[in-house]
N, C-alpha and C. Protein backbone atom coordinates (compact mmCIF):
# COMPACT_ATOMS: atom_id res chain seq x y z
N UNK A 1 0.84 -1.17 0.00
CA UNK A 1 0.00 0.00 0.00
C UNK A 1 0.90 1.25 0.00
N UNK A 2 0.62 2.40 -0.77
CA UNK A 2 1.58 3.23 -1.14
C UNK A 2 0.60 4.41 -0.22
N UNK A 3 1.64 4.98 0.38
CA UNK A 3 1.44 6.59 1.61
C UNK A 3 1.02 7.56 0.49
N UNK A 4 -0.08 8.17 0.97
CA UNK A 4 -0.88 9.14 0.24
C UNK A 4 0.49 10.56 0.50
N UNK A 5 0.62 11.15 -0.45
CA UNK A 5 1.46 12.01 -0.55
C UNK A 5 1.34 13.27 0.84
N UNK A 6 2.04 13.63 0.96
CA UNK A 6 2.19 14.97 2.05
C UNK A 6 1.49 15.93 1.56
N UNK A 7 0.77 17.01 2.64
CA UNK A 7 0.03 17.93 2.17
C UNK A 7 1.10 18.87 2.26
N UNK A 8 1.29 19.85 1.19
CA UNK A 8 2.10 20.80 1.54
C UNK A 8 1.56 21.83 2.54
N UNK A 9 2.67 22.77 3.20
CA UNK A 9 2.03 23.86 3.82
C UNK A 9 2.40 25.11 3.53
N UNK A 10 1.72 25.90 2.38
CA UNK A 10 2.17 26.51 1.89
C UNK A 10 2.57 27.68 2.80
N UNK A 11 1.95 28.16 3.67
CA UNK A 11 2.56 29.26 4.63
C UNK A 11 4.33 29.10 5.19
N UNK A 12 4.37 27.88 5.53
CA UNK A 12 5.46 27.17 6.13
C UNK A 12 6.58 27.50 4.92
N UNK A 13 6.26 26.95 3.85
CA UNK A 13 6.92 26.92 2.41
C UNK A 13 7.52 28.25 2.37
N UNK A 14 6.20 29.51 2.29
CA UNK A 14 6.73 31.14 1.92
C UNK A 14 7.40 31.56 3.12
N UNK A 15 7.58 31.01 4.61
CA UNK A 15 8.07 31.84 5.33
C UNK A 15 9.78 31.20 5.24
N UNK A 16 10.09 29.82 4.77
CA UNK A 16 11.83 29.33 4.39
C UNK A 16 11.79 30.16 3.19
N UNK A 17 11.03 29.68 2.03
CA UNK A 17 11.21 30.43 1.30
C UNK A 17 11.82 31.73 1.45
N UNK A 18 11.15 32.99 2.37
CA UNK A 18 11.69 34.37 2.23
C UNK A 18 12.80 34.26 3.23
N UNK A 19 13.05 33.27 4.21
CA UNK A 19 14.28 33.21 4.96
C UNK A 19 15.18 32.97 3.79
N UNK A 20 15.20 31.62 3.23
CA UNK A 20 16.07 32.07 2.15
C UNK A 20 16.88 32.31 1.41
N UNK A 21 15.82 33.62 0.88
CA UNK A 21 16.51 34.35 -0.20
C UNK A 21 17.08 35.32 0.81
N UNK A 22 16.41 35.48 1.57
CA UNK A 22 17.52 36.99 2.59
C UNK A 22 18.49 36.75 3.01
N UNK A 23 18.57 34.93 3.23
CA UNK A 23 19.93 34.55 3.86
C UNK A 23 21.18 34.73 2.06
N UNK A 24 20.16 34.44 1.01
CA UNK A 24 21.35 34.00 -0.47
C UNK A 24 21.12 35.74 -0.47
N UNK A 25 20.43 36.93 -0.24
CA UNK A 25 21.32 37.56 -0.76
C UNK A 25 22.43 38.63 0.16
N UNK A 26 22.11 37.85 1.30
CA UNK A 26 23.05 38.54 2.53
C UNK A 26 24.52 38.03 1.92
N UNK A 27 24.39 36.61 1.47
CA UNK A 27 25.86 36.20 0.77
C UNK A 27 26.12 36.98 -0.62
N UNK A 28 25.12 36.99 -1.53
CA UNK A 28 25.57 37.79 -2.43
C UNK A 28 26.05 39.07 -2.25
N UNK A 29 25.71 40.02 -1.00
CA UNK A 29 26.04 41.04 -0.75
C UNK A 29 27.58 41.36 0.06
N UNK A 30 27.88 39.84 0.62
CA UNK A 30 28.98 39.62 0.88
C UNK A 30 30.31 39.98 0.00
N UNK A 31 29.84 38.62 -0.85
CA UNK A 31 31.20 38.31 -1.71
C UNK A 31 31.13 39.13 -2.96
N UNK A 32 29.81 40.88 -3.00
CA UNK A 32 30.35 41.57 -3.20
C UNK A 32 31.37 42.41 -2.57
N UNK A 33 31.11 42.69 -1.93
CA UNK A 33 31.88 43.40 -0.62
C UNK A 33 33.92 42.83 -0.77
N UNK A 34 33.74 41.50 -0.38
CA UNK A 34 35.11 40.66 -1.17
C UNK A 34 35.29 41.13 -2.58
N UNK A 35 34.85 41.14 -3.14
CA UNK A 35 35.59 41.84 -4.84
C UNK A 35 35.92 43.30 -4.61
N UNK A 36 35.15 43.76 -3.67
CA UNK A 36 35.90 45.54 -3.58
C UNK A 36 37.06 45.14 -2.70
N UNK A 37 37.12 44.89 -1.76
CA UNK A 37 38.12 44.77 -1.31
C UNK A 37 39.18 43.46 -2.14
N UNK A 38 39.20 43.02 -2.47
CA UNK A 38 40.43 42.55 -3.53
C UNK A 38 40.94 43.14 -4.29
N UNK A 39 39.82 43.95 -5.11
CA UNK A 39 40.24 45.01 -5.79
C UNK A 39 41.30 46.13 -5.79
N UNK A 40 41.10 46.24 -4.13
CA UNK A 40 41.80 47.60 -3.90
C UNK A 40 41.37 48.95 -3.94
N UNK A 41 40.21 48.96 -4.57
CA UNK A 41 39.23 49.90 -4.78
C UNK A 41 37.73 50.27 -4.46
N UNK A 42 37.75 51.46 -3.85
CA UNK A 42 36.28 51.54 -3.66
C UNK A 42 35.26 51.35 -4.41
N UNK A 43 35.66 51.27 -6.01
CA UNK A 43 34.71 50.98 -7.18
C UNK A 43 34.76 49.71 -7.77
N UNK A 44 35.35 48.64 -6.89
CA UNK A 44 36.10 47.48 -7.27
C UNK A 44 34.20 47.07 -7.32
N UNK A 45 33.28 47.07 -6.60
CA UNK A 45 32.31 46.61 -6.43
C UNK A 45 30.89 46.95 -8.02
N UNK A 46 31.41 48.12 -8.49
CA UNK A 46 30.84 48.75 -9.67
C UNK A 46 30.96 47.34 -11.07
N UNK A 47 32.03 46.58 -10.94
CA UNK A 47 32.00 45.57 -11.74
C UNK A 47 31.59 44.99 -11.77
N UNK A 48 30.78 44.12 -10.28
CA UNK A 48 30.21 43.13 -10.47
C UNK A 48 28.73 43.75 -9.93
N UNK A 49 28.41 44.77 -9.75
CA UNK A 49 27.05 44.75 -8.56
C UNK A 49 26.16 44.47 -10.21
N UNK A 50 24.53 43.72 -9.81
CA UNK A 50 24.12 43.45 -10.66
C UNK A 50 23.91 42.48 -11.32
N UNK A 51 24.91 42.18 -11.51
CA UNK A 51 25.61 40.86 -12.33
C UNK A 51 24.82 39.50 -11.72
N UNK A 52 25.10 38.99 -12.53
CA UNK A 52 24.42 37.28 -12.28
C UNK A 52 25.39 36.96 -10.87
N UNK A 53 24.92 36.00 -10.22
CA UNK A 53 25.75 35.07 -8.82
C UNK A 53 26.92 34.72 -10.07
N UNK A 54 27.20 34.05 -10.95
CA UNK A 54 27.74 33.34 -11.27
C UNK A 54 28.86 34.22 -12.10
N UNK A 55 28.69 35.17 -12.72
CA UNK A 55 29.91 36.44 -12.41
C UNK A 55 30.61 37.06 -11.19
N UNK A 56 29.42 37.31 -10.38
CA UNK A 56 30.49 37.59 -8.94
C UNK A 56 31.21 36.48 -8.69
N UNK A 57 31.04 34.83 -8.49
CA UNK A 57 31.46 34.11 -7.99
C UNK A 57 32.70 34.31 -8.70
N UNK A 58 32.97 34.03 -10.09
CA UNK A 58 33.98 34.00 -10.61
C UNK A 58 34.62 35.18 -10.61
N UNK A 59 34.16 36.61 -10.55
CA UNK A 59 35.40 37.68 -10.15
C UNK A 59 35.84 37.53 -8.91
N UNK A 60 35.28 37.15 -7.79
CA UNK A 60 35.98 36.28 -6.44
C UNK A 60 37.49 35.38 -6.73
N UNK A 61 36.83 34.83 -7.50
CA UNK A 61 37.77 33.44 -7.49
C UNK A 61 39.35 34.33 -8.64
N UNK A 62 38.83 34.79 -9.31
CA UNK A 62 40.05 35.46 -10.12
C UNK A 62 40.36 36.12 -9.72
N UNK A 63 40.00 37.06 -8.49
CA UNK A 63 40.79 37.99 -7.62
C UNK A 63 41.57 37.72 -6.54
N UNK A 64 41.12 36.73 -5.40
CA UNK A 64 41.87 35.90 -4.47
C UNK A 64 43.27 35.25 -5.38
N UNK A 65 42.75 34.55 -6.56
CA UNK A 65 43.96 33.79 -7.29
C UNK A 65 44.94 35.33 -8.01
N UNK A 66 44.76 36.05 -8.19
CA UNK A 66 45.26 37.53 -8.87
C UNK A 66 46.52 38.38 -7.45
N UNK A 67 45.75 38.15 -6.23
CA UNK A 67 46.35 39.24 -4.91
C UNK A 67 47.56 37.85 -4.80
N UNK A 68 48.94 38.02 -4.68
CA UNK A 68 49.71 37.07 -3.61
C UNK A 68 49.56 36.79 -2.16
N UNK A 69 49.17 38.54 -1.83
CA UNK A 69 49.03 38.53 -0.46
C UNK A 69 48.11 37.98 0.38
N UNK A 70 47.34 37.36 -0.40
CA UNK A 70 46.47 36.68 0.66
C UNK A 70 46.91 34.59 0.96
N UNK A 71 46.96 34.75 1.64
CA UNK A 71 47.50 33.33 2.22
C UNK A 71 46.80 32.21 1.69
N UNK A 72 47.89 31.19 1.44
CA UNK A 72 47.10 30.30 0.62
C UNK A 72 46.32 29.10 1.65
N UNK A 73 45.79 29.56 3.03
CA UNK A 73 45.07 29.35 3.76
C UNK A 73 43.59 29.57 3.35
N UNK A 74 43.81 30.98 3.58
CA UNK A 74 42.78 31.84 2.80
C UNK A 74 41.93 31.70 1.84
N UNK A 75 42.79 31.66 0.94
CA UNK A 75 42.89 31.61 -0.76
C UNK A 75 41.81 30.36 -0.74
N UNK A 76 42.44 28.99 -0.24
CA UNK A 76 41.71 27.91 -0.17
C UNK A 76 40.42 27.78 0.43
N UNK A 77 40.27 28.65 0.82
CA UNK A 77 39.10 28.66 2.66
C UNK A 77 37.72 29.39 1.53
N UNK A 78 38.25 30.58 0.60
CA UNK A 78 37.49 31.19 0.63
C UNK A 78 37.06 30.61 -1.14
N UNK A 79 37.76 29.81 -1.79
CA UNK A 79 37.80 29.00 -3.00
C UNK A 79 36.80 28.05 -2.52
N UNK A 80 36.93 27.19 -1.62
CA UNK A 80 35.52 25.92 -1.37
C UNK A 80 34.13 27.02 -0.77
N UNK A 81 34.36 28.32 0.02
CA UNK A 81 33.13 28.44 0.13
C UNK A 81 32.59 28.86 -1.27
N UNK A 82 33.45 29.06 -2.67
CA UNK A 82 32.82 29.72 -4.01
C UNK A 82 32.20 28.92 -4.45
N UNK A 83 33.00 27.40 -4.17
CA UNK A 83 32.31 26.16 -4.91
C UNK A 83 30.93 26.20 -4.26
N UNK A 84 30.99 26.37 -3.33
CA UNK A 84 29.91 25.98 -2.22
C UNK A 84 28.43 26.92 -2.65
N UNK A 85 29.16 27.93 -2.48
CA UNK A 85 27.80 28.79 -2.85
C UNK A 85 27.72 29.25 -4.50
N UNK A 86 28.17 28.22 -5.01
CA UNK A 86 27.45 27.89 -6.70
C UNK A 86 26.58 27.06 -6.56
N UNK A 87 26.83 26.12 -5.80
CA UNK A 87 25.71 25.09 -5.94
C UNK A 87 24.56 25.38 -4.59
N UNK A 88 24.86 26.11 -4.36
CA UNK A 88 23.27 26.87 -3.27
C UNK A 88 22.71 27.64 -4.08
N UNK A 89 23.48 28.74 -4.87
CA UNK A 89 22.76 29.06 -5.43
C UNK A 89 21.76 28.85 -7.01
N UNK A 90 22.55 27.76 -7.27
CA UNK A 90 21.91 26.77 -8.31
C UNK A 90 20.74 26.32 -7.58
N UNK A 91 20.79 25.66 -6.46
CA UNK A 91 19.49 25.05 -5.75
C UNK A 91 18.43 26.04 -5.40
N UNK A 92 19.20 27.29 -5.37
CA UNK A 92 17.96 28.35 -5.38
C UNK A 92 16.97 29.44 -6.33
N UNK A 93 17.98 29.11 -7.10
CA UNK A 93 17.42 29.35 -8.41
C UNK A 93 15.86 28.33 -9.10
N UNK A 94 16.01 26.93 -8.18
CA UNK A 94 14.69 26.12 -8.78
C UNK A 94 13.74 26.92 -7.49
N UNK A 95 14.01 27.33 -6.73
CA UNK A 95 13.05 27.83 -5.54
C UNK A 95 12.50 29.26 -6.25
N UNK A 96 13.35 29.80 -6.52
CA UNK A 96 13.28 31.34 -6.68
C UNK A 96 12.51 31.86 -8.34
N UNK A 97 12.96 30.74 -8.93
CA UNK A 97 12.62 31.07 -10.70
C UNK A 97 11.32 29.66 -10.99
N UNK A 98 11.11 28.99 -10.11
CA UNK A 98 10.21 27.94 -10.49
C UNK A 98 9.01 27.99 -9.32
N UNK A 99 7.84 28.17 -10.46
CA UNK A 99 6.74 27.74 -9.34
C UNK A 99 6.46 26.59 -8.89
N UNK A 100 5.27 26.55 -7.79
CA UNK A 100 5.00 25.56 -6.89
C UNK A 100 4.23 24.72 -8.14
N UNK A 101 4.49 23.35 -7.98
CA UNK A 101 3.61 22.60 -8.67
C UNK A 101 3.59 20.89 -8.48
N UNK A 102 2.53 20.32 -9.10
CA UNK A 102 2.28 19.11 -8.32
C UNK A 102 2.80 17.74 -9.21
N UNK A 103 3.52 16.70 -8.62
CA UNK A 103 4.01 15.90 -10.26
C UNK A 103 2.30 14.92 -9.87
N UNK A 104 2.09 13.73 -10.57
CA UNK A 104 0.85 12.89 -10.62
C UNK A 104 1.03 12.55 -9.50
N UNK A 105 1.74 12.13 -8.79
CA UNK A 105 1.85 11.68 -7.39
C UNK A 105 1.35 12.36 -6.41
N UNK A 106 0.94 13.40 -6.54
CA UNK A 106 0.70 14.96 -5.85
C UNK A 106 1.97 15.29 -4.92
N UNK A 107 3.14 14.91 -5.33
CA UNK A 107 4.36 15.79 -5.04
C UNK A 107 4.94 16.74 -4.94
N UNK A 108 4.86 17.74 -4.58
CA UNK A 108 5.51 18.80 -4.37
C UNK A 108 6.60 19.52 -5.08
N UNK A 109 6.99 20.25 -5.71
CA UNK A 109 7.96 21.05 -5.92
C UNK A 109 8.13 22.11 -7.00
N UNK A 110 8.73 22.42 -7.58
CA UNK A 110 9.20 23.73 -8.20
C UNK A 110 9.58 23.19 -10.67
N UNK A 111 8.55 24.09 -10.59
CA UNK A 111 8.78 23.59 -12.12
C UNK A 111 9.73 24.63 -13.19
N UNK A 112 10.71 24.61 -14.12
CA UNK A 112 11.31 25.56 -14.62
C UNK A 112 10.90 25.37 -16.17
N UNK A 113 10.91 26.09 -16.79
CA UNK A 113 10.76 25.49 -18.09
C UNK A 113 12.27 26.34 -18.74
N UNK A 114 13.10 25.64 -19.69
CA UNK A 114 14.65 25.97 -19.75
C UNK A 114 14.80 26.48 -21.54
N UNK A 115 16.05 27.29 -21.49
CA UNK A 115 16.02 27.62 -22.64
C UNK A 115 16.26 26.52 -23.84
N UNK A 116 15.26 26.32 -25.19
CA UNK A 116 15.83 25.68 -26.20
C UNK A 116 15.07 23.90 -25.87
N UNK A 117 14.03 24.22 -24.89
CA UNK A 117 14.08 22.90 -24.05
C UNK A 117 11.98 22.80 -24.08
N UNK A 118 11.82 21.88 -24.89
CA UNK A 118 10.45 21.42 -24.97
C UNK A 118 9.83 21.46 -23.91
N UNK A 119 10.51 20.15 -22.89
CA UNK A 119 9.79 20.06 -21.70
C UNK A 119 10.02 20.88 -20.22
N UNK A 120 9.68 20.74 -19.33
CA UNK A 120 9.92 21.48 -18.43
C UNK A 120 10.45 20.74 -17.05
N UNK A 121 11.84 20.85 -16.32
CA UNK A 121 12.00 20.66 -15.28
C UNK A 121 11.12 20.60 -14.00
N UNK A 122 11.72 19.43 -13.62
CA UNK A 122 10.51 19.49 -12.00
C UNK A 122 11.64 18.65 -10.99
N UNK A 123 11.46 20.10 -9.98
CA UNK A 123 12.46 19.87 -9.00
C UNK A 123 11.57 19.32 -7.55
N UNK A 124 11.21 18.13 -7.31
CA UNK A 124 10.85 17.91 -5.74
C UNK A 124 11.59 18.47 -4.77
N UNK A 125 10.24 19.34 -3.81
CA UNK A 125 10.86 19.50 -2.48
C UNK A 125 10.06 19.09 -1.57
N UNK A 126 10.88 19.22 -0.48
CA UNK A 126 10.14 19.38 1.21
C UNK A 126 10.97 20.29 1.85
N UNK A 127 9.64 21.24 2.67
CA UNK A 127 10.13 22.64 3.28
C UNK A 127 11.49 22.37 4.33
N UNK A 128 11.48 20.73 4.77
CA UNK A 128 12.88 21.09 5.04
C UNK A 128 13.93 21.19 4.67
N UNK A 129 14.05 20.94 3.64
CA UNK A 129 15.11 21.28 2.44
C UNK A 129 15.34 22.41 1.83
N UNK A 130 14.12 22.91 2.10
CA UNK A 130 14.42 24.85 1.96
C UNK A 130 14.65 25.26 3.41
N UNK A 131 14.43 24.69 4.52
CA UNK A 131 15.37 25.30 5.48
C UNK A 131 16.81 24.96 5.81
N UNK A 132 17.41 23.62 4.92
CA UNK A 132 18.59 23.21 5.18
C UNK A 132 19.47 24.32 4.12
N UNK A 133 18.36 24.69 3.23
CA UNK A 133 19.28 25.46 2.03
C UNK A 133 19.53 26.93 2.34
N UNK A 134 18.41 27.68 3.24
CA UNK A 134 18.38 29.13 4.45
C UNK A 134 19.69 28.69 5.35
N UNK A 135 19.79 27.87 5.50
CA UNK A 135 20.92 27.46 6.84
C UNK A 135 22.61 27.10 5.95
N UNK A 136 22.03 26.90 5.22
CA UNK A 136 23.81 26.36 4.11
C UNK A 136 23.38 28.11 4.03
N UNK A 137 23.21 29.15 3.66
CA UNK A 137 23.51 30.43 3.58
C UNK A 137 24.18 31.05 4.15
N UNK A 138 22.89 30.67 5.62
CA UNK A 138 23.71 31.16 6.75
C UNK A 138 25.12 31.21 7.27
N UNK A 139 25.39 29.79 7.03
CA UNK A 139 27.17 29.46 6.98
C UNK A 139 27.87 29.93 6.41
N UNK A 140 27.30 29.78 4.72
CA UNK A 140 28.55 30.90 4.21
C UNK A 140 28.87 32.12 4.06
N UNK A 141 27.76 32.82 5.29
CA UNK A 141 27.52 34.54 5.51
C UNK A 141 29.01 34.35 6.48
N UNK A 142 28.98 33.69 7.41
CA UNK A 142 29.75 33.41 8.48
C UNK A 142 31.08 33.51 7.72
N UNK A 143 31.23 32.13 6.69
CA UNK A 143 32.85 32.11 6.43
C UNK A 143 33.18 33.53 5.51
N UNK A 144 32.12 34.03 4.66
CA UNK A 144 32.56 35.27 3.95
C UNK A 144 32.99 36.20 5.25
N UNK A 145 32.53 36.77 6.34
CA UNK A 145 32.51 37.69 7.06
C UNK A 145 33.66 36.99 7.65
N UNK A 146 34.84 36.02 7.87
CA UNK A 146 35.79 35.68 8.37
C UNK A 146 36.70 36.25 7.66
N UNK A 147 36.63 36.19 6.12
CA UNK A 147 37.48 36.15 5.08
C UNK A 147 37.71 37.71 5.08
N UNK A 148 36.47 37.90 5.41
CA UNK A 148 36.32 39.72 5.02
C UNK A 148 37.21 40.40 6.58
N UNK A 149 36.94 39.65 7.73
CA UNK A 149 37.85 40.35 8.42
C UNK A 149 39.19 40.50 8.60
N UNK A 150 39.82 39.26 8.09
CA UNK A 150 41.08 38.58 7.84
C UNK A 150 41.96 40.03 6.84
N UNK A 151 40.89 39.68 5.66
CA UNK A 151 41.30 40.62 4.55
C UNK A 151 41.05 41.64 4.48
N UNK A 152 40.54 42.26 5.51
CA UNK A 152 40.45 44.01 6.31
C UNK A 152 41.49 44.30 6.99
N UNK A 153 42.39 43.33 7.96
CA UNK A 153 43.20 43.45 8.84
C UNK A 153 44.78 42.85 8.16
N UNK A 154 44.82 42.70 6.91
CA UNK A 154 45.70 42.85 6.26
C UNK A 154 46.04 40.99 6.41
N UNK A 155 45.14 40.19 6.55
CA UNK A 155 45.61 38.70 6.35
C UNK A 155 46.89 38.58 7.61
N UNK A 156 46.24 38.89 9.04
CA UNK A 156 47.47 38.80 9.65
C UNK A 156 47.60 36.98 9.75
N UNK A 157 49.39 36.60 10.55
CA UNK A 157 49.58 35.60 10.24
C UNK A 157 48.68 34.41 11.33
N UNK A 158 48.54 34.73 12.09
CA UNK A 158 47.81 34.00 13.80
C UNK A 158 46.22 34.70 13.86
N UNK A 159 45.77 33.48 13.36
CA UNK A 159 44.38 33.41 13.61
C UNK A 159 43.98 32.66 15.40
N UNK A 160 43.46 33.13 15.46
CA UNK A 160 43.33 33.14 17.37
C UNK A 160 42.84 31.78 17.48
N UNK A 161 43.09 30.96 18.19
CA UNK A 161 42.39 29.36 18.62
C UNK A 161 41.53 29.66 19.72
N UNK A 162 40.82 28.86 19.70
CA UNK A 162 39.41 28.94 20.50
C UNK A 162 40.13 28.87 21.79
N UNK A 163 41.00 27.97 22.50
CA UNK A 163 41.63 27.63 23.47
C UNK A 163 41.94 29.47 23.83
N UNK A 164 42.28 30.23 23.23
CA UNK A 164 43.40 31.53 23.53
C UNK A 164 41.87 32.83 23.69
N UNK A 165 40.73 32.26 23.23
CA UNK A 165 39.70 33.09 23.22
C UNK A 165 38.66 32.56 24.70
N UNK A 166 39.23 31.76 25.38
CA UNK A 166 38.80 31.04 26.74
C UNK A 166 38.89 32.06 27.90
């Protein structure tokens, strides 16, 4: 005997939902912030503001790899969170650009229809998966705002251990 599908709740849905996107664009607003400062310039940010996620990500990544001075601690730390938040924001893009819709099963999730492309994508969800994806944000608000203090304070060499912050 097959389980009658989940009722969605759509209130539940719009309130991760708008968590979010406030959490993806607190990061996008981040790792703008990181391209001005790599830059060197107060207008370093004029290049990318606007721009698709997937241009900032990559003027990130060509600027960290561009400065010597930033430690290849760093460099690395702040390279996996780029990977990282490509593919969040790929996952949010089916949230954000696809409506709610039902497959025959009465399943849940997000439909896209793509360029050059007959049929149309269908992404299953459950709202906790839009709160695991608000919470993967959250994290990489955290590691950007590490990177960003590091690389405000000139990449000093001794990052403090929890033990020395006791």
């Amino acid at each position: 005997m097959t389980e009658p599908p989940k009722m969605l709740d759509v209130q539940a849905h719009d309130r991760s939902l708008g968590w979010m996107i406030r959490e993806a664009a607190t990061v996008e607003l981040y790792l703008e912030t990181i391209v001005k400062i790599l830059c060197g310039s107060q207008y370093g940010a004029l290049l990318i503001s606007g721009a698709p996620t997937t241009r900032l990500i990559d003027a990130c990544r060509a600027l960290v790899d561009a400065r010597p001075e930033v430690p290849e601690e760093d460099r690395k730390a702040l390279k996996q969170v780029l990977v990282e938040a490509k593919a969040a924001f790929e996952l949010r893009n089916n949230y954000v650009h696809g409506p709610i819709a039902w497959e025959a099963n009465g399943i849940p999730g997000n439909t896209r229809s793509r360029h050059l492309k007959a049929s149309r994508d269908f992404h299953p969800f459950d709202v906790n998966d839009l709160q695991e994806l608000a919470a993967q944000f959250n994290r990489l608000t955290f590691r950007c705002t590490d990177f960003l203090m590091r690389a405000q304070t000139g990449f000093p060499d001794v990052q403090p251990d929890a033990d020395d912050e006791a």
